[in-house]
Protein backbone atom coordinates (compact mmCIF):
# COMPACT_ATOMS: atom_id res chain seq x y z
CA UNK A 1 0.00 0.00 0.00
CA UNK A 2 2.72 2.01 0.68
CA UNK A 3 4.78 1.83 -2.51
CA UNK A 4 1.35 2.07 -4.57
CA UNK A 5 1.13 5.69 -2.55
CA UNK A 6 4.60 6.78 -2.89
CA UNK A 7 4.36 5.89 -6.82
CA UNK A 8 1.12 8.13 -6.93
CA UNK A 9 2.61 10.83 -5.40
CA UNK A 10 5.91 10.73 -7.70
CA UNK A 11 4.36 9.94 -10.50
CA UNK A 12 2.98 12.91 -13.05
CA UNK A 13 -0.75 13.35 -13.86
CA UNK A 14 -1.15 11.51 -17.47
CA UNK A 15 -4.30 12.86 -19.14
CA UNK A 16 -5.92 10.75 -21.85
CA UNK A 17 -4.82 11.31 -25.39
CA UNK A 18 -6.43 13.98 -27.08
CA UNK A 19 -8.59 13.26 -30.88
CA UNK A 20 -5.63 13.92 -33.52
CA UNK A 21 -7.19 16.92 -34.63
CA UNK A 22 -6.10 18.06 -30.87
CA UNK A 23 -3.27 16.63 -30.62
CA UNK A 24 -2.13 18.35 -33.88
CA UNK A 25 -3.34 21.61 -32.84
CA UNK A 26 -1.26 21.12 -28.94
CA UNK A 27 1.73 20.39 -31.27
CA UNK A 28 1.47 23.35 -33.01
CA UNK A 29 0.95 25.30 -30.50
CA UNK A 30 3.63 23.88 -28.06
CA UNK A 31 5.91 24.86 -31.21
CA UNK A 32 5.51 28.57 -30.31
CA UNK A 33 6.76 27.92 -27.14
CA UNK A 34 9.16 30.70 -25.31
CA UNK A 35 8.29 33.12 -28.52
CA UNK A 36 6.12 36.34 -28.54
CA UNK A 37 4.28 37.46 -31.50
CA UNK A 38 2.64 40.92 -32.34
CA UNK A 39 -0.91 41.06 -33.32
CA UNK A 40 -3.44 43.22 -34.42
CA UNK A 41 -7.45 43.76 -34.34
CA UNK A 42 -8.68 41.80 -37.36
CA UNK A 43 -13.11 42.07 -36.62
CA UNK A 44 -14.31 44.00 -34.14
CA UNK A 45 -18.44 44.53 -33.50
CA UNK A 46 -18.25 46.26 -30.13
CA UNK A 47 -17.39 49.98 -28.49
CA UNK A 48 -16.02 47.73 -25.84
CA UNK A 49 -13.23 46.82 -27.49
CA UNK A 50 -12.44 50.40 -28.35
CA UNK A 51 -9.77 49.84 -25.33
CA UNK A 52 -7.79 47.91 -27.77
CA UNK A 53 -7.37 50.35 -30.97
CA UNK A 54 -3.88 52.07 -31.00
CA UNK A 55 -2.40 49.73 -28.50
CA UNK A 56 0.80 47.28 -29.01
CA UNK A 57 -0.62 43.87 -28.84
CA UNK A 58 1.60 40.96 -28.54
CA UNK A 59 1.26 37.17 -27.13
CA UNK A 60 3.90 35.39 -25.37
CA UNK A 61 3.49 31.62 -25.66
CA UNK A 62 5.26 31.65 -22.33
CA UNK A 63 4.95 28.19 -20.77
CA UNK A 64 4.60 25.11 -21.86
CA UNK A 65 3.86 22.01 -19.88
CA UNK A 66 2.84 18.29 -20.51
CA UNK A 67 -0.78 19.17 -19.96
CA UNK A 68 -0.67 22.96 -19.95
CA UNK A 69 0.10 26.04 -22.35
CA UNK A 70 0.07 29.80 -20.55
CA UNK A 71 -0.20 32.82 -23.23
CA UNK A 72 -0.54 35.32 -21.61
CA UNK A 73 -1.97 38.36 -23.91
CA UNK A 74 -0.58 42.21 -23.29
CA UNK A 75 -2.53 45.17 -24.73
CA UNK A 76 0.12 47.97 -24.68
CA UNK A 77 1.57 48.45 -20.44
CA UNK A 78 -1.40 46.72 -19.36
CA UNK A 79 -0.37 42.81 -18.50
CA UNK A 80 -3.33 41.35 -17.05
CA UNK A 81 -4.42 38.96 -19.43
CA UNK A 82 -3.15 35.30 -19.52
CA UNK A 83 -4.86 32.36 -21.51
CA UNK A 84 -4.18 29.22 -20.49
CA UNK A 85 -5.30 25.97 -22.30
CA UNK A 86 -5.23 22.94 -20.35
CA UNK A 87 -5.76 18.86 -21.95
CA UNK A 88 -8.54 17.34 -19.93
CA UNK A 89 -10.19 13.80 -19.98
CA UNK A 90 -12.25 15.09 -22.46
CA UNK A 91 -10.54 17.71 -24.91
CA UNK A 92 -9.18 21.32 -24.71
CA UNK A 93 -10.11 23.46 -22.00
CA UNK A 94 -9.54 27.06 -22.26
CA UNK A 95 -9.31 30.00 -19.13
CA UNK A 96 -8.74 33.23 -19.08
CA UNK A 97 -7.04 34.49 -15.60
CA UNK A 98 -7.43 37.93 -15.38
CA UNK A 99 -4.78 39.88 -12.30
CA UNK A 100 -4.24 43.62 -11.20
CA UNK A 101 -0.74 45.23 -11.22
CA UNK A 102 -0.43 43.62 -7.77
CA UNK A 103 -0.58 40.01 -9.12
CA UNK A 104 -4.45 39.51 -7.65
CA UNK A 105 -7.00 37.58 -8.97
CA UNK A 106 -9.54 40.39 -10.64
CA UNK A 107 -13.59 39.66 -9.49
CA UNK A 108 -13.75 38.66 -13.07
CA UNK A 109 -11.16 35.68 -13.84
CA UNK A 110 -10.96 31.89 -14.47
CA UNK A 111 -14.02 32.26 -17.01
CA UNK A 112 -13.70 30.01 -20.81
CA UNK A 113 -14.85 26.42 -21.45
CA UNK A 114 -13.98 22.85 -22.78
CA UNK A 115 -13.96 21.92 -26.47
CA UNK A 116 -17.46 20.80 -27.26
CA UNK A 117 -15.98 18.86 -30.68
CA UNK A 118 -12.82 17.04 -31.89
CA UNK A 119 -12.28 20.30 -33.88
CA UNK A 120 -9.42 20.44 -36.55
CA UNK A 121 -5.93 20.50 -36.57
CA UNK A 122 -5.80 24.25 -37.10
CA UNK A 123 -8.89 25.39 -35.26
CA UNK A 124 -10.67 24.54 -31.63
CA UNK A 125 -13.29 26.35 -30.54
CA UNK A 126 -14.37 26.70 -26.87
CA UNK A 127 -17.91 27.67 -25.68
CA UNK A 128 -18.63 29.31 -22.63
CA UNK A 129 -18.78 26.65 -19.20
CA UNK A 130 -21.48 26.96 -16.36
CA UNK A 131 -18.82 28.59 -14.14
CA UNK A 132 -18.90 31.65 -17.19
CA UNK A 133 -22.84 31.74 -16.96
CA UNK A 134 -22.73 32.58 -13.37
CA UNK A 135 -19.14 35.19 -13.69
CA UNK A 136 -20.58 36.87 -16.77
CA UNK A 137 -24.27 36.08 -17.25
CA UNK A 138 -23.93 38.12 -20.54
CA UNK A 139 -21.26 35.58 -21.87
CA UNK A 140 -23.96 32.70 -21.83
CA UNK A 141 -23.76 32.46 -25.75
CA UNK A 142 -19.78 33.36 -25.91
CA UNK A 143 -17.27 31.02 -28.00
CA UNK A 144 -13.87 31.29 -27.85
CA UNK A 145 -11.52 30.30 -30.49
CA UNK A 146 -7.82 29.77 -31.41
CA UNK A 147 -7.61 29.42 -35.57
CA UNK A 148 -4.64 28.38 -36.84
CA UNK A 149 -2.68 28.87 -39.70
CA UNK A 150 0.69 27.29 -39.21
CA UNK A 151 3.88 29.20 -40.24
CA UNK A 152 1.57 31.97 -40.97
CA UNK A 153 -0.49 33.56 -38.08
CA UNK A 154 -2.93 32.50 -34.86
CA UNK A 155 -6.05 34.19 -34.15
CA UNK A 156 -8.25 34.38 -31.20
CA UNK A 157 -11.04 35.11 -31.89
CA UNK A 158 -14.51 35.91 -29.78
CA UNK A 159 -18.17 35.33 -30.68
CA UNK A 160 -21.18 36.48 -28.72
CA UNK A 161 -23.94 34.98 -31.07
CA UNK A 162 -26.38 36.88 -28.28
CA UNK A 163 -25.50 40.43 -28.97
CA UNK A 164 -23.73 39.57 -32.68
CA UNK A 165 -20.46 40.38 -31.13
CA UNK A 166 -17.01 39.41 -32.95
CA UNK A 167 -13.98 40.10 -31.76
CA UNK A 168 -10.55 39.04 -33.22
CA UNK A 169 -6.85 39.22 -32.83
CA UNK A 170 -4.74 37.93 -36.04
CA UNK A 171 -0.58 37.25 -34.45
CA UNK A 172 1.55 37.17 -37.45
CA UNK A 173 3.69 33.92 -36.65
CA UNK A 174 6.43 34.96 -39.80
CA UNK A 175 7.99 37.65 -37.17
CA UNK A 176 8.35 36.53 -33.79
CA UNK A 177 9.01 39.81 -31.24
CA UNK A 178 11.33 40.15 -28.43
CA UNK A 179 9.26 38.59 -25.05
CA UNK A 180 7.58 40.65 -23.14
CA UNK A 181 8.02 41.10 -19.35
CA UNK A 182 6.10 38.38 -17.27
CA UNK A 183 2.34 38.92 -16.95
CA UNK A 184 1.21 40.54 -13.30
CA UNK A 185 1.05 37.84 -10.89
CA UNK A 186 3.45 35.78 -12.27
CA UNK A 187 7.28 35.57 -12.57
């Protein structure tokens, strides 16, 4: 009994593989890995988003783990976005953890979903969990994608089929940037 705990303890979390679509799209992804990439607003329905216009926006595919990916996302000096994609039992899960200067949690943080589909190799789209219902009651109808298109550029891309919001970033992948500093609340 022992031995069976101590070889739990030691031994790392193995998550179920992924469809190949998925597994093609982590592989792609995990290529990026320790490079930052400048984007800019492709689609945009929303004054909301009017924050964004004129600023320097750049992803850092920052860290890459076995079962985890953190991006974190920086709109000009303002470092408070991270998205971090995460293999589950069941697919792709995406978050979005959201800190102040101070490296706090903000009131609105941890909100995304799981893939619903296999997807495809260059595109995996993420609709919004229970947990997001709850946060963001307005985000009921929200999907979240990353759309691929390797050696080329990565785009996240929101859709709130609700309101007819669209929202989307295009990162040109042909010019990677210098990295950014690490996003608040981490180091």
């Amino acid at each position: 009994m022992r031995r069976l705990l101590i070889l739990f303890l030691f031994c790392p979390l193995v998550v179920r593989a992924l469809p190949p679509e998925q597994e093609k799209f982590w592989r792609e992804l995990q290529a990026l890995c320790g490079k930052a990439f400048a984007g800019k607003i492709a689609e945009s329905t929303s004054a909301t988003d009017a924050a964004f216009a004129g600023q320097t926006l750049v992803m850092h595919v920052r860290a890459c783990r076995e079962n985890e990916i953190k991006i974190p996302f920086h709109v000009g000096a303002n470092r408070s976005r991270t998205w971090v994609l995460t293999r589950t039992e069941k697919g792709l899960r995406l978050k979005h953890d959201h800190r102040h200067e101070d490296g706090t949690e903000d009131k609105i943080t941890q909100y995304g979903g799981d893939t619903a589909t296999a997807g495809s190799a260059t595109q995996q789209d993420f609709p919004a969990d229970a947990f997001t219902f709850e946060l963001i009651p307005a985000a009921k109808t929200n999907v979240w994608s990353f759309i691929f298109s390797p050696g080329k550029n990565l785009s996240y891309r929101l859709v709130r089929a609700s309101e007819g919001r669209r929202f989307r970033v295009e990162f040109d992948l042909t010019q990677p940037v210098s990295a950014p500093p690490a996003p608040w609340g981490h180091r």
